[in-house]
Structure formats: C-alpha cells, structure tokens
N, C-alpha and C. Protein backbone atom coordinates (compact mmCIF):
# COMPACT_ATOMS: atom_id res chain seq x y z
N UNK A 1 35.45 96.85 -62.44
CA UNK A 1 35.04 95.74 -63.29
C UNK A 1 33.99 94.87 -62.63
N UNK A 2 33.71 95.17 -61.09
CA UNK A 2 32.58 94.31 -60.82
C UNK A 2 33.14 93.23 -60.13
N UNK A 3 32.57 91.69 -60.13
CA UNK A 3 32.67 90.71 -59.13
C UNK A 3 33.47 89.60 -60.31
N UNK A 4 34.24 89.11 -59.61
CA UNK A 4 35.18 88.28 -60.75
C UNK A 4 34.12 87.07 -60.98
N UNK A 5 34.16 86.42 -62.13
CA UNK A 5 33.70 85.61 -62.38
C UNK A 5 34.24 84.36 -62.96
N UNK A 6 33.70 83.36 -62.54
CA UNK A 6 34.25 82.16 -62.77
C UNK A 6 34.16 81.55 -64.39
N UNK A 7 35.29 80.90 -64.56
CA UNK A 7 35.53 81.19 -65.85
C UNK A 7 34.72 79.83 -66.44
N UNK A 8 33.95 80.44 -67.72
CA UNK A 8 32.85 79.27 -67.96
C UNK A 8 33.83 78.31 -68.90
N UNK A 9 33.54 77.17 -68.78
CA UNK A 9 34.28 75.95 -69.74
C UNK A 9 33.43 75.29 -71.17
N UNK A 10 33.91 75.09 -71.94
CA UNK A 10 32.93 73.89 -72.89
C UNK A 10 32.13 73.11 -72.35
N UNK A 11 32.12 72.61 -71.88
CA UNK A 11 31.31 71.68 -71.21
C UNK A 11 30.47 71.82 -70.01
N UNK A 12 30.25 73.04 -69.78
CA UNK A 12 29.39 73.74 -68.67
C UNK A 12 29.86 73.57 -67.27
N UNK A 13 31.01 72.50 -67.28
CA UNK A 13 31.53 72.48 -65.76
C UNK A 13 31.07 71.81 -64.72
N UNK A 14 31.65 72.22 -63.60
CA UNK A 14 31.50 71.25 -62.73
C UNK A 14 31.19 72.39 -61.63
N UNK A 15 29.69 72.29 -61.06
CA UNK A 15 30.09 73.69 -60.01
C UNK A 15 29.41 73.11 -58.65
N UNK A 16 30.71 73.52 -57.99
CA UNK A 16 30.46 72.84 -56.52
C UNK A 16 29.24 73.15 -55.69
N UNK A 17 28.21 74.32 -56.04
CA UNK A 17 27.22 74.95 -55.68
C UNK A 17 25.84 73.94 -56.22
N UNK A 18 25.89 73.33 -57.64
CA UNK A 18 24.96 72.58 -57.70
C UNK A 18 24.09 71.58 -56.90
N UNK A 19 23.00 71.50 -56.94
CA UNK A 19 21.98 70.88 -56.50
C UNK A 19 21.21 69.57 -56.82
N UNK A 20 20.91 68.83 -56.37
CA UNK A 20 19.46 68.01 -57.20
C UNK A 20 20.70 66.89 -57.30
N UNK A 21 20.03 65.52 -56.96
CA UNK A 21 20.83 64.33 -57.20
C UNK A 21 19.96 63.29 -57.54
N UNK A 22 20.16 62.18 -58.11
CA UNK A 22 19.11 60.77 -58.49
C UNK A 22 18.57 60.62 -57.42
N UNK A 23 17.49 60.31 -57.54
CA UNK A 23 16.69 59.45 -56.84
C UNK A 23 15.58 58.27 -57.64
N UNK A 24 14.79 57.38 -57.12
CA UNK A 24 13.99 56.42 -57.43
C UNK A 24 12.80 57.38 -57.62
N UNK A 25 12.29 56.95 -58.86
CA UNK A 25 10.54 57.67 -59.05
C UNK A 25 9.54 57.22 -58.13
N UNK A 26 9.96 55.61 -58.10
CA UNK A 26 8.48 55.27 -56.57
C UNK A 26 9.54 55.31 -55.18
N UNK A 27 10.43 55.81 -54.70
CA UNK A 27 10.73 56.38 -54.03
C UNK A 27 9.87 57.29 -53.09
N UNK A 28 10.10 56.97 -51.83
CA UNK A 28 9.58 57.84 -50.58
C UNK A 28 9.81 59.30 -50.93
N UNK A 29 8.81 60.10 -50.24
CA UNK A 29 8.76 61.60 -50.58
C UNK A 29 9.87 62.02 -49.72
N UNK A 30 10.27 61.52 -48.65
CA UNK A 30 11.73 62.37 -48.31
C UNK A 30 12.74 62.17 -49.02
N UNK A 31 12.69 60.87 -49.91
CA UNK A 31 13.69 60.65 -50.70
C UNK A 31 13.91 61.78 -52.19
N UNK A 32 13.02 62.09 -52.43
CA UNK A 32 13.24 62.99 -53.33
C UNK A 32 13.69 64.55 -52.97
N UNK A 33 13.10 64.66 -52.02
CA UNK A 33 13.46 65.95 -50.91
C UNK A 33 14.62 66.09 -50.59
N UNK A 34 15.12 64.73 -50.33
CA UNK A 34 16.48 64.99 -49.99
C UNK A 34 17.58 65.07 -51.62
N UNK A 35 17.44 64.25 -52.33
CA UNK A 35 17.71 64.14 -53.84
C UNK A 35 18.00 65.68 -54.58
N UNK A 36 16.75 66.58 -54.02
CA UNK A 36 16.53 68.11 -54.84
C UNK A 36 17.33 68.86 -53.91
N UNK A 37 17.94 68.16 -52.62
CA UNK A 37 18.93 68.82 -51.95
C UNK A 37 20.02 68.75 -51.93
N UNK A 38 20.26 67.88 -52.38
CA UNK A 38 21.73 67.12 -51.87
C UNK A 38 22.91 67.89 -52.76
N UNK A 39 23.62 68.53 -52.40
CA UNK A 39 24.63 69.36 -53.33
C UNK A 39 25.67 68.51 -54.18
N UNK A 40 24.98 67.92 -55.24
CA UNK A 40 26.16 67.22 -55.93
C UNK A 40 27.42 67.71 -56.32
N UNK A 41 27.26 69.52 -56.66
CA UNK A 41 28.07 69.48 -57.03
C UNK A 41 29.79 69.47 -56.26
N UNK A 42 29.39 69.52 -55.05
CA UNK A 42 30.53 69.55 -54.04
C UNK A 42 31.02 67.91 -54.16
N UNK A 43 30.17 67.29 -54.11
CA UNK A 43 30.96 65.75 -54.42
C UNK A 43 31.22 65.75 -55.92
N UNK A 44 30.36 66.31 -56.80
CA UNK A 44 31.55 65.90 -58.52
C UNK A 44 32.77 66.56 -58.06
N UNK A 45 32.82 68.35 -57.73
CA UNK A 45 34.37 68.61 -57.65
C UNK A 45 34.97 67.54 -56.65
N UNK A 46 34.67 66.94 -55.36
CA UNK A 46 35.65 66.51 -54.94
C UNK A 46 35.83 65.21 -56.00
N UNK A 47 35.25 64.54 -56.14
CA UNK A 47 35.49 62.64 -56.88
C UNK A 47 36.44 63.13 -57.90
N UNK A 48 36.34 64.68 -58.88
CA UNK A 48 37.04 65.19 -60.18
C UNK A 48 38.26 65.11 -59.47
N UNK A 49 38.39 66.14 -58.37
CA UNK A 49 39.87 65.91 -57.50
C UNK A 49 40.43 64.54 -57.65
N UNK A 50 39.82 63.66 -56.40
CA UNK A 50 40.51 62.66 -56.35
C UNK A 50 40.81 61.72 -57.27
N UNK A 51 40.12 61.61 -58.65
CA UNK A 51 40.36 60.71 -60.02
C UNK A 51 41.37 61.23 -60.42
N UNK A 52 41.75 62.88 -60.49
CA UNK A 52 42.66 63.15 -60.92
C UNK A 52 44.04 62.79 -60.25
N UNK A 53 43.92 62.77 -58.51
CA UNK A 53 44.91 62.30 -57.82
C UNK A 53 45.24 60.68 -58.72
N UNK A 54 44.40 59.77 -58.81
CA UNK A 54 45.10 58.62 -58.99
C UNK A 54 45.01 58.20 -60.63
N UNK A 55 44.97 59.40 -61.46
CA UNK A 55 44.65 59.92 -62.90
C UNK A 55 46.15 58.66 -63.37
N UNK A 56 46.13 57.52 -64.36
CA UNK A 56 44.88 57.67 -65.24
C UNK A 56 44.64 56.39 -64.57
N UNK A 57 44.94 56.24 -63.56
CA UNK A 57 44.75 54.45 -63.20
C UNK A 57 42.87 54.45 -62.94
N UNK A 58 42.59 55.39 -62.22
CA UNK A 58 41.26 55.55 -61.69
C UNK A 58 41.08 54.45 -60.63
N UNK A 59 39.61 54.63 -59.73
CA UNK A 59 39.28 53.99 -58.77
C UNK A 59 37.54 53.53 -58.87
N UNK A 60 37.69 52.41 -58.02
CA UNK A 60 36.43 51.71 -57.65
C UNK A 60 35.37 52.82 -56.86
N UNK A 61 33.79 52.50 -56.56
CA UNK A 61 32.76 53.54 -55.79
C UNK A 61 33.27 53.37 -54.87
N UNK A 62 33.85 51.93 -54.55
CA UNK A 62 34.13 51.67 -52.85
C UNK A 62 35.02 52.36 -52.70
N UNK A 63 36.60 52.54 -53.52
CA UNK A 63 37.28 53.48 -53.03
C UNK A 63 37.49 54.54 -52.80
N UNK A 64 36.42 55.75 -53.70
CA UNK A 64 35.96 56.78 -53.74
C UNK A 64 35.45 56.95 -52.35
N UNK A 65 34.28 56.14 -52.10
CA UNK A 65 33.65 56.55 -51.02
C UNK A 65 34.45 56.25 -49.69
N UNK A 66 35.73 55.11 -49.84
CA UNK A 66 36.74 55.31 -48.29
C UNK A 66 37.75 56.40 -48.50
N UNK A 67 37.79 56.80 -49.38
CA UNK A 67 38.57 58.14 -49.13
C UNK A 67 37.65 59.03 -49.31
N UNK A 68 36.73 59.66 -49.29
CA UNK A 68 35.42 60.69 -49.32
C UNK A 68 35.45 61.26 -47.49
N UNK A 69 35.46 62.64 -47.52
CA UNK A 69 35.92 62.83 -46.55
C UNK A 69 34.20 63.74 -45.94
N UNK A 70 34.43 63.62 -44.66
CA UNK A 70 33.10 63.68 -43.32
C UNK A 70 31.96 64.69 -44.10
N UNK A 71 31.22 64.62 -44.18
CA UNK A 71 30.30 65.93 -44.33
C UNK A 71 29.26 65.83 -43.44
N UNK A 72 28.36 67.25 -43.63
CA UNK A 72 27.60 67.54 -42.71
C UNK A 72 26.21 66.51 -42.49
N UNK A 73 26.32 65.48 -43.59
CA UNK A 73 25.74 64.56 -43.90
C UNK A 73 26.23 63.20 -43.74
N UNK A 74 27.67 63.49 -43.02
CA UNK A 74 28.02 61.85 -43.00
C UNK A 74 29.43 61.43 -43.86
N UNK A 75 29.59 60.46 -43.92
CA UNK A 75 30.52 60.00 -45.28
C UNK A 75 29.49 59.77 -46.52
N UNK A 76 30.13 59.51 -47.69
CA UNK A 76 29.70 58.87 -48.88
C UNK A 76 29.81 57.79 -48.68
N UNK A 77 28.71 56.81 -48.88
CA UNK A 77 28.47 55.58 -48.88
C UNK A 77 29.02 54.83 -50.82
N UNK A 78 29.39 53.87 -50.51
CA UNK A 78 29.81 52.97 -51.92
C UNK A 78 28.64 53.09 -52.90
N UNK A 79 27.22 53.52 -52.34
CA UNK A 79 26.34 53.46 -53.47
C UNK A 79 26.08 55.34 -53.50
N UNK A 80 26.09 55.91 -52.93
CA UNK A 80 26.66 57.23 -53.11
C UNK A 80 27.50 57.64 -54.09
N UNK A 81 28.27 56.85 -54.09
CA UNK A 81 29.89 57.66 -54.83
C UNK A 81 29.49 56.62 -56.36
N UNK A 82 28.85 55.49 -56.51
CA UNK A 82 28.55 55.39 -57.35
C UNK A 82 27.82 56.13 -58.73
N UNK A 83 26.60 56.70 -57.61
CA UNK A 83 25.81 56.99 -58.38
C UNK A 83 26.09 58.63 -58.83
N UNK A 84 26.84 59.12 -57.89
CA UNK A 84 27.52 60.57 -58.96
C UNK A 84 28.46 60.08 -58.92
N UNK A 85 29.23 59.00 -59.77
CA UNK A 85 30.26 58.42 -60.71
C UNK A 85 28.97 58.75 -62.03
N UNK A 86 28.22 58.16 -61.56
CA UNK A 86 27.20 57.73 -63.44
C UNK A 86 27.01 59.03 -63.47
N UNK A 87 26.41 60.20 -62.59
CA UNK A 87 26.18 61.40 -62.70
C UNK A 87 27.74 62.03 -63.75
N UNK A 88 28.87 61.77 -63.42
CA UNK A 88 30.11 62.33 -64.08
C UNK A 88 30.01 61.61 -65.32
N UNK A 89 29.32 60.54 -65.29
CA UNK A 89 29.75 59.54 -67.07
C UNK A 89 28.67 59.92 -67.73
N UNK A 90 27.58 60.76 -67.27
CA UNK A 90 26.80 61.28 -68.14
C UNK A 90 27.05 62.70 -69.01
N UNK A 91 27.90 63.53 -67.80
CA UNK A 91 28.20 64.35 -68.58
C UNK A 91 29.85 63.94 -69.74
N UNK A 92 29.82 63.21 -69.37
CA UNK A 92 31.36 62.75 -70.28
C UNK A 92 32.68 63.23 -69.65
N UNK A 93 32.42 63.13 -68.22
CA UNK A 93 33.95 63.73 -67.41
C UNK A 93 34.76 62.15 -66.93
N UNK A 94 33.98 61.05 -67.11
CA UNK A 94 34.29 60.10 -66.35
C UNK A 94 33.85 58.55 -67.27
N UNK A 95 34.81 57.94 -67.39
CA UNK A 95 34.66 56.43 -67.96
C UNK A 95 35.28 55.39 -67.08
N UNK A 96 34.32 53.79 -67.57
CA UNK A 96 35.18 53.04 -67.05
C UNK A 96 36.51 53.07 -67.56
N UNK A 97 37.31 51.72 -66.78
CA UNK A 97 38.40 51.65 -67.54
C UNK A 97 38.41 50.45 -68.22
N UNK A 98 38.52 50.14 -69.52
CA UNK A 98 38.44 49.00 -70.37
C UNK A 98 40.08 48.23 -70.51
N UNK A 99 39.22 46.44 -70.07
CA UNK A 99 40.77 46.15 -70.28
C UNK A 99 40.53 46.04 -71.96
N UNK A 100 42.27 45.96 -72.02
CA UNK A 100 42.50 46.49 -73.80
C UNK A 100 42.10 44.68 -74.23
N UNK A 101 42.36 43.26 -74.01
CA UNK A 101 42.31 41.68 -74.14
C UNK A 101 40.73 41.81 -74.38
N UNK A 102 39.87 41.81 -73.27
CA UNK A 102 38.54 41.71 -73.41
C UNK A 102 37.66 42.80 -73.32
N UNK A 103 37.82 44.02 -73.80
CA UNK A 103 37.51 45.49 -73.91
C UNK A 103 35.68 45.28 -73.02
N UNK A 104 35.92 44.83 -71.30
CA UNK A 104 35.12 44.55 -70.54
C UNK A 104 35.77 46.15 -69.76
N UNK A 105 34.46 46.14 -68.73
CA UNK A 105 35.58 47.18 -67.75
C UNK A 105 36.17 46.42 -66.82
N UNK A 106 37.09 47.15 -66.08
CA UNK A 106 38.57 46.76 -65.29
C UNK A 106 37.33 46.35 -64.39
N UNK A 107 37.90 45.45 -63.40
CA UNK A 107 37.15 44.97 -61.97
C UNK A 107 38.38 45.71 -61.09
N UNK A 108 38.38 45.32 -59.95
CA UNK A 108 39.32 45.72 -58.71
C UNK A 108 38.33 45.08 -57.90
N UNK A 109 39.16 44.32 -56.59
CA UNK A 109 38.74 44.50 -55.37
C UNK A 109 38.23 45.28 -54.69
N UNK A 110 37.26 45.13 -54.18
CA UNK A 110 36.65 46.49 -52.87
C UNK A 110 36.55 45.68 -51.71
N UNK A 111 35.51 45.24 -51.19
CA UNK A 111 35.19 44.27 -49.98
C UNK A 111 35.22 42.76 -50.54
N UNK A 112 36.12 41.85 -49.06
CA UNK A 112 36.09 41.35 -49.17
C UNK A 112 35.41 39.65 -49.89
N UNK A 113 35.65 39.23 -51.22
CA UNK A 113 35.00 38.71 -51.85
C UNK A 113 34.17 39.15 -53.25
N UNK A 114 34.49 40.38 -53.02
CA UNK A 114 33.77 41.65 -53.93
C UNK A 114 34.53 42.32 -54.85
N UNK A 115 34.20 42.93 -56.08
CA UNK A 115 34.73 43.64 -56.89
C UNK A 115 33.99 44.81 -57.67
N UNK A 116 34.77 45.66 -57.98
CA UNK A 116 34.06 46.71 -58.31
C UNK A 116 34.76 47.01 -59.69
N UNK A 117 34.01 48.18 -60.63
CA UNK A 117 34.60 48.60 -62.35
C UNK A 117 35.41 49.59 -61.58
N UNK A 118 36.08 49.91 -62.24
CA UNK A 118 37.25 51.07 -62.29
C UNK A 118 36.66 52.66 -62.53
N UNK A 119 36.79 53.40 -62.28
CA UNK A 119 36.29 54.43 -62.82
C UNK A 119 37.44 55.43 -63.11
N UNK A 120 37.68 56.32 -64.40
CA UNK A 120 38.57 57.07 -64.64
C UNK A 120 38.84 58.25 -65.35
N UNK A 121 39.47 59.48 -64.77
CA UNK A 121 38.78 60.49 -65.68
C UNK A 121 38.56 60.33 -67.58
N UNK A 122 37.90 60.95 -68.18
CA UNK A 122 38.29 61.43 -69.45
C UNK A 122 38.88 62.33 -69.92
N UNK A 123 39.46 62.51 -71.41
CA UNK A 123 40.13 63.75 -71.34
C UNK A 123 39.66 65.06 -70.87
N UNK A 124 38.14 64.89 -71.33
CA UNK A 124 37.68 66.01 -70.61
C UNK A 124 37.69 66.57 -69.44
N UNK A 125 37.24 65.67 -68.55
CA UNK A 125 37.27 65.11 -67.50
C UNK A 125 38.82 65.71 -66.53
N UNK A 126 39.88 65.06 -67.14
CA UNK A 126 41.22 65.35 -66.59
C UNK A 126 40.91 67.07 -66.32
N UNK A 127 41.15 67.38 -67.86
CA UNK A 127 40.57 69.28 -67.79
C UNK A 127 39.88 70.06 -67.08
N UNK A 128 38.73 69.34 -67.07
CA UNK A 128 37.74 69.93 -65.67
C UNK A 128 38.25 69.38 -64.05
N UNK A 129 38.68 68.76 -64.15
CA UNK A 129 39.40 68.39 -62.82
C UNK A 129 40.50 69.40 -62.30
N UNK A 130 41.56 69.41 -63.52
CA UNK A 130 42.70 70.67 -63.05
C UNK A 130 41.65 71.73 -63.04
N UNK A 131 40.82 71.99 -63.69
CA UNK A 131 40.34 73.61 -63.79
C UNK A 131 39.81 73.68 -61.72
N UNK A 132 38.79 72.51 -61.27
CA UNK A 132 38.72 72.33 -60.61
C UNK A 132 39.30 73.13 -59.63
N UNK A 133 40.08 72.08 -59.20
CA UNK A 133 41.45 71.68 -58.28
C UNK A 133 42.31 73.22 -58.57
N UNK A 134 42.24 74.19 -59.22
CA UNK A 134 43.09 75.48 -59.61
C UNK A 134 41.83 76.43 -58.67
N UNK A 135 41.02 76.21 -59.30
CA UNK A 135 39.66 77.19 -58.38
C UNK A 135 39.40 76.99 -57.01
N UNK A 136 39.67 76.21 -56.93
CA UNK A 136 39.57 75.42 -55.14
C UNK A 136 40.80 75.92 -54.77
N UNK A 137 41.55 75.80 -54.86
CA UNK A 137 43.51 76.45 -54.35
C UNK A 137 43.90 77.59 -54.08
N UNK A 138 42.96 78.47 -55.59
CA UNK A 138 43.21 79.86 -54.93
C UNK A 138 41.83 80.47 -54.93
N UNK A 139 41.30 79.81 -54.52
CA UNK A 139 40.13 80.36 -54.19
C UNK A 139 38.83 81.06 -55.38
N UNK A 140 39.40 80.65 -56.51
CA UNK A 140 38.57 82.00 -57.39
C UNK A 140 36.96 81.36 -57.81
N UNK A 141 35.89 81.93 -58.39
CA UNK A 141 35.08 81.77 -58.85
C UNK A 141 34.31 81.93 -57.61
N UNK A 142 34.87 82.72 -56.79
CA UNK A 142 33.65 83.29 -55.75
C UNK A 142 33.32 84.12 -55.80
C-alpha cells in the first residue's frame, strides 16, 4: 500500500512541518528571512497541545510562552506565542475567551502589573488538537 499517510482533516490542519511566519513589511531583510523560516508549524501543534491541556479555561501569550519549551532557537518569547496565537485565530482553531457580563475578552495576569486576553481552543480547534496530540503519541503521519 505504499507510505502511510497522514490523515487529511476539514480544515487543512495543523502540520508541524510548516513554514513561513509574520513578519513586518518595512521590516529588516533578515527579518523576513527568518519569518520564511521559522517552522510555525511545530509551535501551532505544540500551543494546540497545550490549550488543549488547560482546554476550555485557555491561557494568556505570556503563559504560553513560560511553558513553551527550549528550541533550537531559544524559548518563545510573549510576543512570539502571541503572534502564532493570531496565526491559530485566523485559521479558526483558537478564540479569545469572552466574559459572558461584558462580552469583552477575559484579561488574566501575566507580569507583574500587566495583563493579558485569554486565549482558548475552538471547537474546531479542540479537534485538531486531539487529532494532534494522537499523531504526536504514536507517531503516525510520518
């Protein structure tokens, strides 16, 4: 039958192999260099993981990025984990969390004096997360 293949979803998924991340248009030329490098998709699967760990409460960039674990690049910085947060709320895997009184998003503490929105999966979101988190475990879609 050939090489197993990873099983495609509605929503095109989340694949840890992806490439290419935001950057600024008047942005420095290494900045974009690095941007068309940067493997997002290894940070959406992990952030999908960990939202789902604290599913449905969700978490702040800051907390994302203190639990974001070493890479060959460093940690994720709070504006890092932000900005593939918006990368996940574009594809519709990821929302704030709205309080239900003033349908604002949730704040939370991050640093001292500071607060951050909530971030939390969607239903979709939840789905692609287990699908995730199942492919990562036993290994498949390699």
């Amino acid at each position: 039958w050939g090489q197993p293949m990873s099983q495609p979803t509605l929503w095109n998924g989340v694949d840890p192999e992806e490439t290419g991340g935001a950057y600024r248009k008047d942005g420095p030329q290494q900045s974009l260099t690095a941007a068309r490098n940067v493997k997002v998709g290894t940070w959406h699967a992990y952030i999908m993981e960990l939202l789902l760990t604290f599913y449905p409460e969700g978490l702040t960039a800051s907390c994302v990025a203190d639990n974001s674990p070493q890479s060959g690049k460093g940690t994720m910085t709070p504006e890092k984990a932000n900005t593939r947060l918006k990368e996940l709320r574009e594809k519709g895997y990821v929302e704030f969390a709205i309080d239900e009184i003033t349908r604002l998003p949730v704040q939370a503490p991050t640093t001292p004096g500071n607060t951050g929105s909530v971030h939390r999966l969607t239903r979709d979101g939840y789905n692609e997360a287990l699908r995730v988190h199942a492919e990562r475990i036993t290994g498949g879609g390699q």
